[in-house]
N, C-alpha and C. Protein backbone atom coordinates (compact mmCIF):
# COMPACT_ATOMS: atom_id res chain seq x y z
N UNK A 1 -59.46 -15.99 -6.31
CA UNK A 1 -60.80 -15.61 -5.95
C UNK A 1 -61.28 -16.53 -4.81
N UNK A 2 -62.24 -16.02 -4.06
CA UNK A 2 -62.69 -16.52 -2.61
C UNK A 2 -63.92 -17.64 -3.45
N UNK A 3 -63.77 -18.37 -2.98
CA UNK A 3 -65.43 -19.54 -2.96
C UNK A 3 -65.84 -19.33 -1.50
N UNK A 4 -67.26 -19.05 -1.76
CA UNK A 4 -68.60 -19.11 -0.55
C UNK A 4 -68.04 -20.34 0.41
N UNK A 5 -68.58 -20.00 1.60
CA UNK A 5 -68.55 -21.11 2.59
C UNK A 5 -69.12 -22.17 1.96
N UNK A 6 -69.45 -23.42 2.67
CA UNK A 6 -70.40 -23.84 2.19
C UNK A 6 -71.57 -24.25 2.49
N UNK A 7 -72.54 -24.69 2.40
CA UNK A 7 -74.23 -24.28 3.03
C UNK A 7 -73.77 -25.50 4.61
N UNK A 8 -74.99 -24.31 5.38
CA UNK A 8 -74.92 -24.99 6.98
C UNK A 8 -75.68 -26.61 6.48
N UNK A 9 -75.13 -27.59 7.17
CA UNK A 9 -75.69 -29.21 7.31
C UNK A 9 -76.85 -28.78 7.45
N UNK A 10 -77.46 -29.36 7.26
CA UNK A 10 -78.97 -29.94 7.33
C UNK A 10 -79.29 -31.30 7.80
N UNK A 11 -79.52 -31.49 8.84
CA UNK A 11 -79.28 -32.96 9.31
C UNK A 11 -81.41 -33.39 9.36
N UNK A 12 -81.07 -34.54 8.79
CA UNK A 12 -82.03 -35.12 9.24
C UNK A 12 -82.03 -36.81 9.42
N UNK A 13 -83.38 -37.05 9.69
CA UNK A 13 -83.50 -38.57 9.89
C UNK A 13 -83.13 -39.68 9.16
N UNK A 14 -82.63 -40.07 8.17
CA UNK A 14 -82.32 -40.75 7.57
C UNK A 14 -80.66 -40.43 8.04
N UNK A 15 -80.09 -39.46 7.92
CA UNK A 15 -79.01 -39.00 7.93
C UNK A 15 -78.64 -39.72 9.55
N UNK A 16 -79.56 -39.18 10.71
CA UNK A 16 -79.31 -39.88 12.14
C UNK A 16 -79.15 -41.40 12.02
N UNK A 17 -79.47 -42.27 11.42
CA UNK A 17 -79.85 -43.74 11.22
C UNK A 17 -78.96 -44.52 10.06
N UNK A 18 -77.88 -43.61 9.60
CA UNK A 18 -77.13 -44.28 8.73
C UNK A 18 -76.14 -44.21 8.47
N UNK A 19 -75.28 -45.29 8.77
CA UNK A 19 -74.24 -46.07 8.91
C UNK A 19 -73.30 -45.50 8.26
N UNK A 20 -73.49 -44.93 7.42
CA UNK A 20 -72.66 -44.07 6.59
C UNK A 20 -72.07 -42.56 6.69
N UNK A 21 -72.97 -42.04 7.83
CA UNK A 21 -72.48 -40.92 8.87
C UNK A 21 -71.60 -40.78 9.87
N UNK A 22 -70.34 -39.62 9.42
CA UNK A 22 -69.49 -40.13 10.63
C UNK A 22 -69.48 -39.80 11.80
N UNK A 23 -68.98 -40.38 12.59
CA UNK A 23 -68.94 -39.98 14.38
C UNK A 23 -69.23 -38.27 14.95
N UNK A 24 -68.14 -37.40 14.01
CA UNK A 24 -68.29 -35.91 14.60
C UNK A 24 -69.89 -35.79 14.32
N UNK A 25 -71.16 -36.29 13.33
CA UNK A 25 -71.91 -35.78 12.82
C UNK A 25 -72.89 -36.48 13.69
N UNK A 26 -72.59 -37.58 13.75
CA UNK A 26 -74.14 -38.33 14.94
C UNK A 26 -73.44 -37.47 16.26
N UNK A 27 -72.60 -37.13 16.90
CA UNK A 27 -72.48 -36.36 18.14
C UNK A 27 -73.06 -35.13 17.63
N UNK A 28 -72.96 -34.48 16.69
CA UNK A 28 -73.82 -32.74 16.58
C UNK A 28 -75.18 -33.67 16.55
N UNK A 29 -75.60 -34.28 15.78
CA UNK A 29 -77.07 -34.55 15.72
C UNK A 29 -77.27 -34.66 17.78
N UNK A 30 -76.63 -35.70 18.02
CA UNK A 30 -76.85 -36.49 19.73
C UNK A 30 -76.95 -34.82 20.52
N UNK A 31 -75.62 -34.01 20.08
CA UNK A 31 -75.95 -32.54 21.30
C UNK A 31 -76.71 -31.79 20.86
N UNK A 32 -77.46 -31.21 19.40
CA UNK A 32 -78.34 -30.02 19.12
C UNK A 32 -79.60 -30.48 18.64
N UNK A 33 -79.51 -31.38 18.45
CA UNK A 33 -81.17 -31.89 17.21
C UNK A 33 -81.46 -33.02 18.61
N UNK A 34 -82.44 -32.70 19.62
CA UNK A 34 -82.89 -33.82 20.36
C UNK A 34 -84.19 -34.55 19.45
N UNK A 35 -84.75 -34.01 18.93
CA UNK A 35 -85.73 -34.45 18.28
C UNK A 35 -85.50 -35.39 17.20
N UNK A 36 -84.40 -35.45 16.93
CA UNK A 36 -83.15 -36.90 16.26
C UNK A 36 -82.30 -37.83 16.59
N UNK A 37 -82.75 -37.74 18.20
CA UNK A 37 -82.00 -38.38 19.08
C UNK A 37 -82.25 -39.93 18.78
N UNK A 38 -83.36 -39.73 18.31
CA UNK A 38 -84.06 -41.30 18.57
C UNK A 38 -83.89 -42.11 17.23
N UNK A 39 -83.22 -41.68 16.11
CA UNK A 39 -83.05 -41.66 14.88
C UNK A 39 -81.46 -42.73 15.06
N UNK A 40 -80.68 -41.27 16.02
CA UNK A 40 -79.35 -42.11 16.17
C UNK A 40 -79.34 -44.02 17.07
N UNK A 41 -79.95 -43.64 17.71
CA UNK A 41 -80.66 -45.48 18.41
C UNK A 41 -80.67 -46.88 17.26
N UNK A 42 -81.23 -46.63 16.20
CA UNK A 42 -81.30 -47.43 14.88
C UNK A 42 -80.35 -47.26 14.38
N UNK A 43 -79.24 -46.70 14.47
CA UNK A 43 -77.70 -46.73 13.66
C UNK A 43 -77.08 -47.73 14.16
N UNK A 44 -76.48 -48.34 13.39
CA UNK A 44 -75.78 -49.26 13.63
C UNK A 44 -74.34 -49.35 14.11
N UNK A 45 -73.84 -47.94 13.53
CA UNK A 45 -72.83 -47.26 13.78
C UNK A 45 -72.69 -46.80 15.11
N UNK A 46 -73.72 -46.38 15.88
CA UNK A 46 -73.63 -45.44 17.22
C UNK A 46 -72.93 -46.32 18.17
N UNK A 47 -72.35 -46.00 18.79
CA UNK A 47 -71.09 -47.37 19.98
C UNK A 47 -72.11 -46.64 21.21
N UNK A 48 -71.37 -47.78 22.47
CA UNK A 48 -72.22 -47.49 23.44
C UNK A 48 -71.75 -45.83 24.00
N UNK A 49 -70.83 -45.12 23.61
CA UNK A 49 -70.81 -43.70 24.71
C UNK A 49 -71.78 -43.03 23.89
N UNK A 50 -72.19 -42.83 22.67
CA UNK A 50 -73.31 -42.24 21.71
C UNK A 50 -74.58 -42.76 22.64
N UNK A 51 -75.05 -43.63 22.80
CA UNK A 51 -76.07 -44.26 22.88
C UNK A 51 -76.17 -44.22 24.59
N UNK A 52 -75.19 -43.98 25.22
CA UNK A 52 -75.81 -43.29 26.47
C UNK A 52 -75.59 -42.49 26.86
N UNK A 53 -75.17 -41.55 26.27
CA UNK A 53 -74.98 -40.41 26.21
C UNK A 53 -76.84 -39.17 25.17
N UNK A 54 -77.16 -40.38 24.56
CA UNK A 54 -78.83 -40.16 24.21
C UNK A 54 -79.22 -40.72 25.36
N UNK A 55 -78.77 -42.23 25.79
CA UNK A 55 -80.04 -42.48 26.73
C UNK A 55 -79.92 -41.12 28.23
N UNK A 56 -79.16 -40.19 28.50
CA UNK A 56 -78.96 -39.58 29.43
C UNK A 56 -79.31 -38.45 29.37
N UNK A 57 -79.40 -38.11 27.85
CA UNK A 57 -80.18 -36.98 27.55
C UNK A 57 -81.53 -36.73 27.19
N UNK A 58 -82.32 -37.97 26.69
CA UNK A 58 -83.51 -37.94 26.61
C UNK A 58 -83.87 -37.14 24.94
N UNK A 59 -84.64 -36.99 24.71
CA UNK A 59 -85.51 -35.87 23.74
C UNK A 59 -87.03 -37.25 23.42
N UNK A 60 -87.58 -36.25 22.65
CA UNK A 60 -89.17 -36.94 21.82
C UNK A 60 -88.55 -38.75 21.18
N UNK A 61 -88.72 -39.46 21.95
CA UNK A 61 -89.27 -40.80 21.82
C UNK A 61 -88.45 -41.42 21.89
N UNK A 62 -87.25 -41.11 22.62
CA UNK A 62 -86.10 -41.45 22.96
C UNK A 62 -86.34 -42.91 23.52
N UNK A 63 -87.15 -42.61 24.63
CA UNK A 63 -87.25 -44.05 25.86
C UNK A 63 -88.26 -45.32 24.46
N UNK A 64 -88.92 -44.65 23.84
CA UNK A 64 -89.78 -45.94 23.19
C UNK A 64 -88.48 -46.43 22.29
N UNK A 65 -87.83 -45.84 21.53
CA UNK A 65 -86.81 -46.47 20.63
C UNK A 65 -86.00 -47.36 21.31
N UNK A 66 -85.11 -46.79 22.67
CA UNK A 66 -84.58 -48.25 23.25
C UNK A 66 -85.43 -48.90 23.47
N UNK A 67 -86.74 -49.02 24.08
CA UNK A 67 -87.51 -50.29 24.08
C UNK A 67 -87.71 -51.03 22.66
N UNK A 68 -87.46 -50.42 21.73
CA UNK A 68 -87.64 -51.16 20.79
C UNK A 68 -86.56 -52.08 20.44
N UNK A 69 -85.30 -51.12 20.48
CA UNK A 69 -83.60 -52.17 20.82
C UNK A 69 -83.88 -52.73 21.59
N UNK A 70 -84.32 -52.72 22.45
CA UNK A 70 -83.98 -53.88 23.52
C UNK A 70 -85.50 -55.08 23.70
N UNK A 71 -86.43 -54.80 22.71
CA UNK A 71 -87.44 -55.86 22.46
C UNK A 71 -88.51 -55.45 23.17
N UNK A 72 -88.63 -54.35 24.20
CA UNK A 72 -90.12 -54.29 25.02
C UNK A 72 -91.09 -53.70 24.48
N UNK A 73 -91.98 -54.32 25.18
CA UNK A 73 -93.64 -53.80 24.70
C UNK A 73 -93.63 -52.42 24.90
N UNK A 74 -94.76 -51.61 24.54
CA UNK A 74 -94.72 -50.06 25.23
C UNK A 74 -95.45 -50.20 27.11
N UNK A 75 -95.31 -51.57 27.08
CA UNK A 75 -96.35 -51.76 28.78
C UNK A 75 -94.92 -52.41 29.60
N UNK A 76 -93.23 -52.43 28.82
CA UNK A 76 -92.24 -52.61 29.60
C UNK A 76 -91.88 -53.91 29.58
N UNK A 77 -93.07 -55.01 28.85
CA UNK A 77 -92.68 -56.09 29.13
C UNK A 77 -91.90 -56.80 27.84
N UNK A 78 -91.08 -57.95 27.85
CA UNK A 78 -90.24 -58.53 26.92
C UNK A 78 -90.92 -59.18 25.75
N UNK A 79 -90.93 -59.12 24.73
CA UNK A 79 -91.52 -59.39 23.33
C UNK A 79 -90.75 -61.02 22.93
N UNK A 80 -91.18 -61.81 22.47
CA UNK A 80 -90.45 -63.45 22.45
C UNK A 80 -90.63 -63.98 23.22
């Protein structure tokens, strides 16, 4: 007997941001879900071709999250 496919992913934010997600799955999140782009940034997991490969694509709050990796204010300037 056949078994059902099985249900389409459902990706969300927690899911973008954790370490425990593998590579094929933060790249579908990085190419179809831009609005989770910024989710993958806080993974710890993401290597640099993930992570500029978001920073090159942009989506919703993309640019504030690397400022947050990288320590800047939202006015650009260095925090410490």
């Amino acid at each position: 007997m056949l078994s059902p496919p099985p249900p389409p992913l459902v990706v969300t934010p927690a899911m973008a941001c954790d370490p425990d997600t593998d590579m094929p799955t933060l790249w579908l999140i990085a190419r179809e879900h831009p609005h989770l782009r910024k989710w993958l940034i806080a993974n710890p997991k993401a290597d640099a071709a993930l992570l500029e490969y978001v920073s090159q694509a942009g989506g919703p709050g993309v640019r504030d999250a690397f400022g947050i990796l990288f320590g800047e204010t939202t006015s650009g300037e260095a925090t410490g």
